[in-house]
Protein backbone atom coordinates (compact mmCIF):
# COMPACT_ATOMS: atom_id res chain seq x y z
CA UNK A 1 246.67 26.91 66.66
CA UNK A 2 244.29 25.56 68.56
CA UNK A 3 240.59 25.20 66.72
CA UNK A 4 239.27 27.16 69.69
CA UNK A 5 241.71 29.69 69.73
CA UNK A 6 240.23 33.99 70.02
CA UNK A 7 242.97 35.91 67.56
CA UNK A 8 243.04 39.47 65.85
CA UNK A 9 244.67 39.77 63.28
CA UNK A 10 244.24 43.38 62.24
CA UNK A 11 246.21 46.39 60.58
CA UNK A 12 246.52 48.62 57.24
CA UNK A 13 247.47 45.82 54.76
CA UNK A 14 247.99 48.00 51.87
CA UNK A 15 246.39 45.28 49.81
CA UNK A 16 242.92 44.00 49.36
CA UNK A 17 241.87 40.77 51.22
CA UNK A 18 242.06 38.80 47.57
CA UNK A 19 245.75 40.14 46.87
CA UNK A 20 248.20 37.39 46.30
CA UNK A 21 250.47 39.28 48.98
CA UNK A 22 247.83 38.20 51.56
CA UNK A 23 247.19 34.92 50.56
CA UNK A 24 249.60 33.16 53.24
CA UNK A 25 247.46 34.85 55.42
CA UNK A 26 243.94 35.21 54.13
CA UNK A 27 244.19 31.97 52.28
CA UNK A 28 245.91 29.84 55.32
CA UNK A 29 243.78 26.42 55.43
CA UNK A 30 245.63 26.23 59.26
CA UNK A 31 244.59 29.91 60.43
CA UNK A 32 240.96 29.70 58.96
CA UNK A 33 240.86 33.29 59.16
CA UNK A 34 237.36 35.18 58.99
CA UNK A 35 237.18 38.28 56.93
CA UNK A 36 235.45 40.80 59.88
CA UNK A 37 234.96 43.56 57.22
CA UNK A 38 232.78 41.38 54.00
CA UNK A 39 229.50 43.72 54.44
CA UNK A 40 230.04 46.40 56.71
CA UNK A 41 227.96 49.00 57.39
CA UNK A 42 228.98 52.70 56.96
CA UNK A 43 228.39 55.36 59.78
CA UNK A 44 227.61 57.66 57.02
CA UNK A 45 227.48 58.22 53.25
CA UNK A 46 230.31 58.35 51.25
CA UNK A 47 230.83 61.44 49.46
CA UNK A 48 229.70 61.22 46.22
CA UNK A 49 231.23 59.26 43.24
CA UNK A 50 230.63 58.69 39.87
CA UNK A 51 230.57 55.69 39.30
CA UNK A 52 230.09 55.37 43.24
CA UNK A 53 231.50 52.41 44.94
CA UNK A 54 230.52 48.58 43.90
CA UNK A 55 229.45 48.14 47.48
CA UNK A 56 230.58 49.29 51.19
CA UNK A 57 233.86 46.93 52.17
CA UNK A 58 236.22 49.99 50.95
CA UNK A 59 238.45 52.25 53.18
CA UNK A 60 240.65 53.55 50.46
CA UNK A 61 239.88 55.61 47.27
CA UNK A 62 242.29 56.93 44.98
CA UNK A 63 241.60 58.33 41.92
CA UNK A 64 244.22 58.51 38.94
CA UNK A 65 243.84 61.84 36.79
CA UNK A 66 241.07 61.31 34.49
CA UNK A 67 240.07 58.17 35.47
CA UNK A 68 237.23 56.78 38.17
CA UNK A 69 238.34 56.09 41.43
CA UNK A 70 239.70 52.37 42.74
CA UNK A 71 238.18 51.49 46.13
CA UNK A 72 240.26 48.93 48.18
CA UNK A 73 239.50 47.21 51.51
CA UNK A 74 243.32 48.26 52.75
CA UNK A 75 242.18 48.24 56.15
CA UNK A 76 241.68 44.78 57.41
CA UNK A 77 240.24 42.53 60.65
CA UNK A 78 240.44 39.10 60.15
CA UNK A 79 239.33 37.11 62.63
CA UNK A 80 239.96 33.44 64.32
CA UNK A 81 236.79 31.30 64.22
CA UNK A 82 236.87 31.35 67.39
CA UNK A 83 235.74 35.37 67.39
CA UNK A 84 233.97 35.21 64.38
CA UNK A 85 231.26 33.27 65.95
CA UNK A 86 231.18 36.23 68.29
CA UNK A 87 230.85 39.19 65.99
CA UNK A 88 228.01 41.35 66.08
CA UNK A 89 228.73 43.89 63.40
CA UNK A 90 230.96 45.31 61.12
CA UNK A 91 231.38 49.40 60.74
CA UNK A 92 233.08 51.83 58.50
CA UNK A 93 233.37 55.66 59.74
CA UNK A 94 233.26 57.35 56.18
CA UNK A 95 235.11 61.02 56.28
CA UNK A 96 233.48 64.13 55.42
CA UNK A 97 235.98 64.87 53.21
CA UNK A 98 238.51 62.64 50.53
CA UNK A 99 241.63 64.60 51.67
CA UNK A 100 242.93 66.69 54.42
CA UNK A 101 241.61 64.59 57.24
CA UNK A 102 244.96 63.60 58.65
CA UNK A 103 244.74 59.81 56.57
CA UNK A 104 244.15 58.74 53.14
CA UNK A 105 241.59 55.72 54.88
CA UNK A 106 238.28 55.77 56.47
CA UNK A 107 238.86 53.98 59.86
CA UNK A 108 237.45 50.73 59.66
CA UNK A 109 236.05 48.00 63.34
CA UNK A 110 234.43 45.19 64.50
CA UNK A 111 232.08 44.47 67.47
CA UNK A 112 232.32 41.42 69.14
CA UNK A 113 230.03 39.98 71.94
CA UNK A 114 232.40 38.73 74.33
């Protein structure tokens, strides 16, 4: 890879970014890869919680009977330097609802001034 190089790398990852699963990836000294999703802002609130969420880089809840809910970043963009440099926000569309809206994950983007 080139240090100028303008990659995506981007998907459902069905891990956090700090899982040891994703640490080729997130971790790769070579790639340099830029976490797109750290502090993004949500389109809405999320439905309430108690305890509510730690913060806003979530796009999956699940919540074990009894218990209070997890929230992972499972959807991921991860971005070259390159395109970091370029980003001009970070967005989370939070559902209306925690289930029967067709996915267990709140879509998740990036905007990027090209």
């Amino acid at each position: 890879m080139r240090p100028d190089s303008s990659y995506i790398v981007l998907g459902d990852m069905n891990d956090p970014p700090g899982s040891p699963f994703l640490a080729p990836l997130a971790g790769s000294a070579r790639l340099s890869l830029v976490d797109g999703l750290t502090n993004p802002t949500e389109t809405r609130p999320a439905p309430s919680d108690d305890p509510p969420p730690s913060g806003t880089a979530w796009t999956h809840r699940f919540k074990p009977s009894g218990q209070p809910a997890d929230y992972e970043l499972f959807d991921q963009v991860w971005l070259s330097p390159a395109l970091a440099a370029k980003q001009t926000g970070a967005f989370v569309e939070r559902r209306t609802r925690l289930t029967g809206d067709g996915s267990d994950h709140d879509p998740s983007w990036v905007e990027l001034d090209l």
